[in-house]
PDB file of N, CA and C in Angstrom:
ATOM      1  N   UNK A   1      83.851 111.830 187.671  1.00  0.00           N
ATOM      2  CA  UNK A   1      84.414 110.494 187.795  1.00  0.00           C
ATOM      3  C   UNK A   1      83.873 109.613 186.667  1.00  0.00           C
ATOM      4  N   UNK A   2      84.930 108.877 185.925  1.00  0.00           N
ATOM      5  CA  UNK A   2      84.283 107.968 185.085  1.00  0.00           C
ATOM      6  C   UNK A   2      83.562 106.445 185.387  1.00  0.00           C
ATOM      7  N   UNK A   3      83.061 106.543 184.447  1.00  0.00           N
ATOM      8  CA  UNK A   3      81.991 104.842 184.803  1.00  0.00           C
ATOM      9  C   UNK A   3      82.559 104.151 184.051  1.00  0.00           C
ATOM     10  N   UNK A   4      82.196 102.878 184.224  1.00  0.00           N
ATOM     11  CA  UNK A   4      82.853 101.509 183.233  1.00  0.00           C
ATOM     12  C   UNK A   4      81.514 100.797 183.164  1.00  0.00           C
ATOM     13  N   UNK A   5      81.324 100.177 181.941  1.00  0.00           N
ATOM     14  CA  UNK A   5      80.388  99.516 181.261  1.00  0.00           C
ATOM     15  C   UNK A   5      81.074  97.694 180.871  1.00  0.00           C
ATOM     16  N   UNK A   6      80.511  96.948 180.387  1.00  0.00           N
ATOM     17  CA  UNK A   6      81.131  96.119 180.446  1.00  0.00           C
ATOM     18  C   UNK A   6      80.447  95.125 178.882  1.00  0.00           C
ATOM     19  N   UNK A   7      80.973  94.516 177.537  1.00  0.00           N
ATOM     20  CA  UNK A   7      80.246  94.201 176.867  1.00  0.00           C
ATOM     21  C   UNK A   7      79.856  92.597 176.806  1.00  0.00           C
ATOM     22  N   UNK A   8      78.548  92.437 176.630  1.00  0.00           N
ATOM     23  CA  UNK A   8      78.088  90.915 176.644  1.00  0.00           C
ATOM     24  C   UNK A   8      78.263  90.775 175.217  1.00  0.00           C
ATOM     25  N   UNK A   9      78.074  89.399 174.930  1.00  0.00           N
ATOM     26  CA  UNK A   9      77.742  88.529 173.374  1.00  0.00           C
ATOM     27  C   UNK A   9      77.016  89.692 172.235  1.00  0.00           C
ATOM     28  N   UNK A  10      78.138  89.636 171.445  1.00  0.00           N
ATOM     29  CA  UNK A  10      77.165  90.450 169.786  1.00  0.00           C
ATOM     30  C   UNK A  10      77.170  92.149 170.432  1.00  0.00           C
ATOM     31  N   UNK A  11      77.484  92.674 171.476  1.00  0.00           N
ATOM     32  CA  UNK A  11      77.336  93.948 171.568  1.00  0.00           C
ATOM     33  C   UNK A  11      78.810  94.662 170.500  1.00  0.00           C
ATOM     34  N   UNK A  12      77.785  95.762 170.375  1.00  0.00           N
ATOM     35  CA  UNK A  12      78.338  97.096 169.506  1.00  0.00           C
ATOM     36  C   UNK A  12      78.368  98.772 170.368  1.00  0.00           C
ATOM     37  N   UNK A  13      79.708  98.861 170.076  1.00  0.00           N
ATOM     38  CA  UNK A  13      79.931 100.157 171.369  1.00  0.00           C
ATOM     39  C   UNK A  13      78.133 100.861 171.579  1.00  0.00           C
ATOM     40  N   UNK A  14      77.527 101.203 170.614  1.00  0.00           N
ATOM     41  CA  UNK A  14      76.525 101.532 170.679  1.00  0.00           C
ATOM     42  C   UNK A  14      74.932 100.818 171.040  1.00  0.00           C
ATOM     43  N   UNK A  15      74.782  99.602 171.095  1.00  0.00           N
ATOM     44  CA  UNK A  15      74.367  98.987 171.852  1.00  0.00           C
ATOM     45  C   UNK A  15      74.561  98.691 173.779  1.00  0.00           C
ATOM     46  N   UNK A  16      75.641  98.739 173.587  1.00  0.00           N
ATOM     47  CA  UNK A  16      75.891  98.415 174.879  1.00  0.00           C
ATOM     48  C   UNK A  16      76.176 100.154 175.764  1.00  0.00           C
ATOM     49  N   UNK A  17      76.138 101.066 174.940  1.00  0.00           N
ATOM     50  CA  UNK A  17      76.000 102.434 176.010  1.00  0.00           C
ATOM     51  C   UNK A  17      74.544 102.822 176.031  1.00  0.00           C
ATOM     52  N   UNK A  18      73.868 102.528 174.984  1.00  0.00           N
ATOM     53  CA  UNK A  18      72.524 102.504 174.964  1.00  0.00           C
ATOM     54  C   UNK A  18      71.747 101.606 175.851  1.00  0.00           C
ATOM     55  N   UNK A  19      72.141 100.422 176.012  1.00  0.00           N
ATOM     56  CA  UNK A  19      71.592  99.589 177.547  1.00  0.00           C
ATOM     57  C   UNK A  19      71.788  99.755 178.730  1.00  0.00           C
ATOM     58  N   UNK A  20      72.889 100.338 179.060  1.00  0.00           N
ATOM     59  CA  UNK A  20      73.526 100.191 180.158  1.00  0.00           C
ATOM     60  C   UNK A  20      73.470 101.575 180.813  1.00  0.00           C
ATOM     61  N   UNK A  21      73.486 102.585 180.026  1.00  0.00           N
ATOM     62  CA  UNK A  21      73.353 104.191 180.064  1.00  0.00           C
ATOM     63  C   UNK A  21      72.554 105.232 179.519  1.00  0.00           C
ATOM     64  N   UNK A  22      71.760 103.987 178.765  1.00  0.00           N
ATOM     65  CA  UNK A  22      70.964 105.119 177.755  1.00  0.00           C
ATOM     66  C   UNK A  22      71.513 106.464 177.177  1.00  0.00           C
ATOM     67  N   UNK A  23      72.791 106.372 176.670  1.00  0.00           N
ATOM     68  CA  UNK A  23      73.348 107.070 176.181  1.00  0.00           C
ATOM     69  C   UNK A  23      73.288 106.808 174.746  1.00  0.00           C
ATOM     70  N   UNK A  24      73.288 108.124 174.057  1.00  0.00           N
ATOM     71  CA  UNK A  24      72.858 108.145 172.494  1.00  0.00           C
ATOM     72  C   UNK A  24      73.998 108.599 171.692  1.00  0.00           C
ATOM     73  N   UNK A  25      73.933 108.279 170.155  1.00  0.00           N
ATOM     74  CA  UNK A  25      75.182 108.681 169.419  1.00  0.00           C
ATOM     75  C   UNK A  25      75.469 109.896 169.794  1.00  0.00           C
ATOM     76  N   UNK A  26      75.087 110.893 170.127  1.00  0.00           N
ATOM     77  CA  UNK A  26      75.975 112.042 170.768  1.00  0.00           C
ATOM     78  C   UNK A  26      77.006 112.060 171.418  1.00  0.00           C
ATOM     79  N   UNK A  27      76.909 110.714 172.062  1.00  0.00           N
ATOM     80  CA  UNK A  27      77.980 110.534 173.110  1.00  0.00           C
ATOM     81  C   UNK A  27      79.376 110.003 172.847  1.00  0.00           C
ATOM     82  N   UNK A  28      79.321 109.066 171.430  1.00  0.00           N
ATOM     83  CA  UNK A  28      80.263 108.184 170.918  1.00  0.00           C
ATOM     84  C   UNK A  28      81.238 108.618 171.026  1.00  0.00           C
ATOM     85  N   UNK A  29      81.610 110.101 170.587  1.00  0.00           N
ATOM     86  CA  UNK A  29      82.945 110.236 170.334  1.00  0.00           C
ATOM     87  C   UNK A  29      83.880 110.547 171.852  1.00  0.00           C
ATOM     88  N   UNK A  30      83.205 110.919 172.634  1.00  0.00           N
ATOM     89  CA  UNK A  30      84.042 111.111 173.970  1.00  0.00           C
ATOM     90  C   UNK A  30      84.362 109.879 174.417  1.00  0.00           C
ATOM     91  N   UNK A  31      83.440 109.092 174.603  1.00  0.00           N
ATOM     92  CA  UNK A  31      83.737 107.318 174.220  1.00  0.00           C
ATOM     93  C   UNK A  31      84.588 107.394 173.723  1.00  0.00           C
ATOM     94  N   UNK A  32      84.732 107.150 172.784  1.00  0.00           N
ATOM     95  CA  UNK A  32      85.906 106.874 171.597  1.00  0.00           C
ATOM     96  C   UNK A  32      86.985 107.130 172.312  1.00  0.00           C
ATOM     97  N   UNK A  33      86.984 108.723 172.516  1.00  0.00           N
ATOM     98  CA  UNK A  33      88.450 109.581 173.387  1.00  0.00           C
ATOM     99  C   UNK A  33      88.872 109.533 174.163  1.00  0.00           C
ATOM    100  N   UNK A  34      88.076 108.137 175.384  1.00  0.00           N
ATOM    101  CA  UNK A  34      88.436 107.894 176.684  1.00  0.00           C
ATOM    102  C   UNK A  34      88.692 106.520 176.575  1.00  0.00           C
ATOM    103  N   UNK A  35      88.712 105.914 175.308  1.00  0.00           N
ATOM    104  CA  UNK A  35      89.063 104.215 175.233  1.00  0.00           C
ATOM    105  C   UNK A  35      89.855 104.512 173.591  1.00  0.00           C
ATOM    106  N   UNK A  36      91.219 104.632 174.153  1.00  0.00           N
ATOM    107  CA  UNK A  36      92.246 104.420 172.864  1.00  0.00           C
ATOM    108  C   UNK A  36      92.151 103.080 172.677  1.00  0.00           C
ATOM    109  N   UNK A  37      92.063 102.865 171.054  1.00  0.00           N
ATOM    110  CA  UNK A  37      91.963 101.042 170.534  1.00  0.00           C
ATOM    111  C   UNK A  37      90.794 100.956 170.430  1.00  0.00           C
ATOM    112  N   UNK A  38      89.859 101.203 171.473  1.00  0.00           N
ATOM    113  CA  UNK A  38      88.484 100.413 170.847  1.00  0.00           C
ATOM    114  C   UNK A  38      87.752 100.066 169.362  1.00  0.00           C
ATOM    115  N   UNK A  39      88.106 101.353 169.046  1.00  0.00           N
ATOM    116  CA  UNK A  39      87.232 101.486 167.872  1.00  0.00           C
ATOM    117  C   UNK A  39      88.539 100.193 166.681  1.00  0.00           C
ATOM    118  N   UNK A  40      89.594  99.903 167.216  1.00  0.00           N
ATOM    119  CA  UNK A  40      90.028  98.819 166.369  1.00  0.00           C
ATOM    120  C   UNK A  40      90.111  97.156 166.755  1.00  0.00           C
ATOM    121  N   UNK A  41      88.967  97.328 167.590  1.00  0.00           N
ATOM    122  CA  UNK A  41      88.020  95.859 168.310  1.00  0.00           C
ATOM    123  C   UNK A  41      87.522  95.471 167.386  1.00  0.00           C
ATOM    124  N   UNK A  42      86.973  96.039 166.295  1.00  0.00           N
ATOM    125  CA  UNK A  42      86.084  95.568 165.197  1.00  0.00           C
ATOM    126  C   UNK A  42      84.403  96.523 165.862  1.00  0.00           C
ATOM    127  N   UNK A  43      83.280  96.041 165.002  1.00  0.00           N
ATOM    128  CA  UNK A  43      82.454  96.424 165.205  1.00  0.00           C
ATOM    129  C   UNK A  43      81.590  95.449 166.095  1.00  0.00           C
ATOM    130  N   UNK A  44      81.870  94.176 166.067  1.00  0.00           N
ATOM    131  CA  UNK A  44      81.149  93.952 167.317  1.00  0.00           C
ATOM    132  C   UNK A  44      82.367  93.647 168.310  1.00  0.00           C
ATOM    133  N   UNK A  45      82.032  94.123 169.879  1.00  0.00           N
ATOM    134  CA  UNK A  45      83.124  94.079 170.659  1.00  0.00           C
ATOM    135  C   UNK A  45      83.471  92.581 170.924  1.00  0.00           C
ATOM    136  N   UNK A  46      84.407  92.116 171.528  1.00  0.00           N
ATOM    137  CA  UNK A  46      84.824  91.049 172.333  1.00  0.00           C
ATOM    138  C   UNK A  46      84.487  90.737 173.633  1.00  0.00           C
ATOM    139  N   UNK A  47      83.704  90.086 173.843  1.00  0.00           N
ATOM    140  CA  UNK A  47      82.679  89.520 175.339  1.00  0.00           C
ATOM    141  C   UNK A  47      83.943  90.063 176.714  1.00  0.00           C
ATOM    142  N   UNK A  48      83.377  90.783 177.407  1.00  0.00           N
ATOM    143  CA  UNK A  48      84.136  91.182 178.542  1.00  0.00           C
ATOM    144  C   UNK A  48      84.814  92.224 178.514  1.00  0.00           C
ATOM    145  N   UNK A  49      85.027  93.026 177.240  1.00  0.00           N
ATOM    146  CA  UNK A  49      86.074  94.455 176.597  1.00  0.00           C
ATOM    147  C   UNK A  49      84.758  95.077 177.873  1.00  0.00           C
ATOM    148  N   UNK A  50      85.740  96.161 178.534  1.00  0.00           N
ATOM    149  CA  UNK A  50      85.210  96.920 180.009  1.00  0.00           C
ATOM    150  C   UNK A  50      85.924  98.018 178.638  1.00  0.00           C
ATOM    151  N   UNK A  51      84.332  99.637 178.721  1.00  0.00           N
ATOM    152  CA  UNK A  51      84.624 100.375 177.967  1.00  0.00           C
ATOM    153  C   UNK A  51      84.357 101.665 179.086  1.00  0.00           C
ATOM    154  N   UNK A  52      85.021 102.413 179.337  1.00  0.00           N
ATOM    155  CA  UNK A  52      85.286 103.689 180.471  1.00  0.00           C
ATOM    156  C   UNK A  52      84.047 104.713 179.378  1.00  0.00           C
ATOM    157  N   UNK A  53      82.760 105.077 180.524  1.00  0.00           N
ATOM    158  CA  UNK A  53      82.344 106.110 180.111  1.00  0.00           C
ATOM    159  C   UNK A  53      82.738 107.602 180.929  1.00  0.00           C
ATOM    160  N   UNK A  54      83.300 108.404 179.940  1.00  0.00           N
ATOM    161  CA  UNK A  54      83.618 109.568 180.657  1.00  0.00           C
ATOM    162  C   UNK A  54      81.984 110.349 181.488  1.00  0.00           C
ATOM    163  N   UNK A  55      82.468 111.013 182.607  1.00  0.00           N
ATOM    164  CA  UNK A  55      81.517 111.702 183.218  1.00  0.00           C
ATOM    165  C   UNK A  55      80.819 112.823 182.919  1.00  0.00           C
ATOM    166  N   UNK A  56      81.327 113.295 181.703  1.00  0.00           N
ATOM    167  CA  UNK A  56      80.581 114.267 180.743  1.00  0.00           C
ATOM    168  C   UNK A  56      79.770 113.583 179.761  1.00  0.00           C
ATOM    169  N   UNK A  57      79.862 112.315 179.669  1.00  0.00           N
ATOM    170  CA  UNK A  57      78.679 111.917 178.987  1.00  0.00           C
ATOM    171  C   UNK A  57      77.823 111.789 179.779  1.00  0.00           C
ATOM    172  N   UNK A  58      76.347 112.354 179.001  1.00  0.00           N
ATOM    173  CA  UNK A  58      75.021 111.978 179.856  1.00  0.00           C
ATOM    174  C   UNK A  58      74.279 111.383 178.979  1.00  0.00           C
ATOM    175  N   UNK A  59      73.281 110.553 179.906  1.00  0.00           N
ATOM    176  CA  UNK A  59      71.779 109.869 179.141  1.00  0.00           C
ATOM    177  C   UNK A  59      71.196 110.257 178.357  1.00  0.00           C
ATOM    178  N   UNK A  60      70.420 110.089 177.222  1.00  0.00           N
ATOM    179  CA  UNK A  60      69.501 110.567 176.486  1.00  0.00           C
ATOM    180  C   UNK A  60      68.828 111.702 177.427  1.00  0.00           C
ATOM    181  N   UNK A  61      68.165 112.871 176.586  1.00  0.00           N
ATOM    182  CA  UNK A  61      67.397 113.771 177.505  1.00  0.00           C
ATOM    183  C   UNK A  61      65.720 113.101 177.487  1.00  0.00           C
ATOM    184  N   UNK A  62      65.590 112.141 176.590  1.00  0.00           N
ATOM    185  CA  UNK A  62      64.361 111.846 176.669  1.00  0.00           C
ATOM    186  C   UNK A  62      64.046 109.692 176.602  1.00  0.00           C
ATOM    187  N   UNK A  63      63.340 109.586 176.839  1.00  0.00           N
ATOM    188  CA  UNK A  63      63.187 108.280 176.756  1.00  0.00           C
ATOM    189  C   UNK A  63      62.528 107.618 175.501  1.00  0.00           C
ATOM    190  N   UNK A  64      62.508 106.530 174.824  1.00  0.00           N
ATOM    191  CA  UNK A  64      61.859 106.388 173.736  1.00  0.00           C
ATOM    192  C   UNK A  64      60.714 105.848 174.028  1.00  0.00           C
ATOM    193  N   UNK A  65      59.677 106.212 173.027  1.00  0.00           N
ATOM    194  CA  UNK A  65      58.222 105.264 173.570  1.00  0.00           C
ATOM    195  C   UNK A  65      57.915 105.161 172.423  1.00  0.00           C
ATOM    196  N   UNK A  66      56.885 103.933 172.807  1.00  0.00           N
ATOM    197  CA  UNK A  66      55.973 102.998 171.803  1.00  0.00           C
ATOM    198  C   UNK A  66      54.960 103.696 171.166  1.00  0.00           C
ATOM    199  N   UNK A  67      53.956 103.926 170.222  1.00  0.00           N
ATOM    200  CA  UNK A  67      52.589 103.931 170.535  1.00  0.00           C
ATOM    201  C   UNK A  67      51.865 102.806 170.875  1.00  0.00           C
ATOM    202  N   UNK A  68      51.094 103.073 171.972  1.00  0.00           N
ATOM    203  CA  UNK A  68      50.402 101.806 172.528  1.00  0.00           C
ATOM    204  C   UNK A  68      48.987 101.448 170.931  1.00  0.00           C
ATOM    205  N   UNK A  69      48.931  99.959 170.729  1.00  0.00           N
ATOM    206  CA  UNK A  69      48.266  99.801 169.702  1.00  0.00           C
ATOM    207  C   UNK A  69      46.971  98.837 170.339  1.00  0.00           C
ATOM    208  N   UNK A  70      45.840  99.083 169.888  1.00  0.00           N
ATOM    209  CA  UNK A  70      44.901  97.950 170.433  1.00  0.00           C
ATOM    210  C   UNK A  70      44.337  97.657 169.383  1.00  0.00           C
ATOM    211  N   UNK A  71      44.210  96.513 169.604  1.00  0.00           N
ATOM    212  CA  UNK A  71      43.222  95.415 168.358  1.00  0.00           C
ATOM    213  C   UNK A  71      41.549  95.711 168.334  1.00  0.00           C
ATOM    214  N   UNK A  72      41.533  96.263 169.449  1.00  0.00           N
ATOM    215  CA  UNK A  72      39.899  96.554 169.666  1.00  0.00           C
ATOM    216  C   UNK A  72      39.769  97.510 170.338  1.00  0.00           C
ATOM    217  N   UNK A  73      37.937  98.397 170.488  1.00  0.00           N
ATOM    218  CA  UNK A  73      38.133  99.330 171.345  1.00  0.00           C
ATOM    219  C   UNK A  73      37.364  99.004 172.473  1.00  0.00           C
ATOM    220  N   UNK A  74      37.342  99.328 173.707  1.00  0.00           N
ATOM    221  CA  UNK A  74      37.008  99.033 174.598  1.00  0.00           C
ATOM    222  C   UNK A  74      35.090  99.377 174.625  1.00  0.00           C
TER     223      UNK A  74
END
């Protein structure tokens, strides 16, 4: 079953599957293939464009992390 995402202010298809789904450029093009037109929205979307993620896209397999930095050592 597909999901729907929805874009706020200044989002870019890839911003906004990355927030909302943590989905990574791997995923774009099935995106793409399940929203005819989008990609001629421009590059940043239009506040409220609802973008269908297909159900074969999945999340990143991993999460991103920081290195934690300290100013001092304990």
């Amino acid at each position: 079953m597909a999901d729907t995402v929805t874009a706020r202010q200044g989002d870019t298809v890839e911003l906004l599957l990355w927030r909302e789904r943590a989905i990574g450029p791997s995923g774009l093009d099935a995106v793409f293939a399940a929203n005819p037109g989008l990609a001629a929205l421009g590059t940043i979307l239009p506040i409220g464009t609802v973008v269908t993620v297909p159900a074969t896209v999945t999340a990143a397999s991993t999460t991103p992390t920081l290195n934690l930095v300290q100013l001092w050592d304990d």
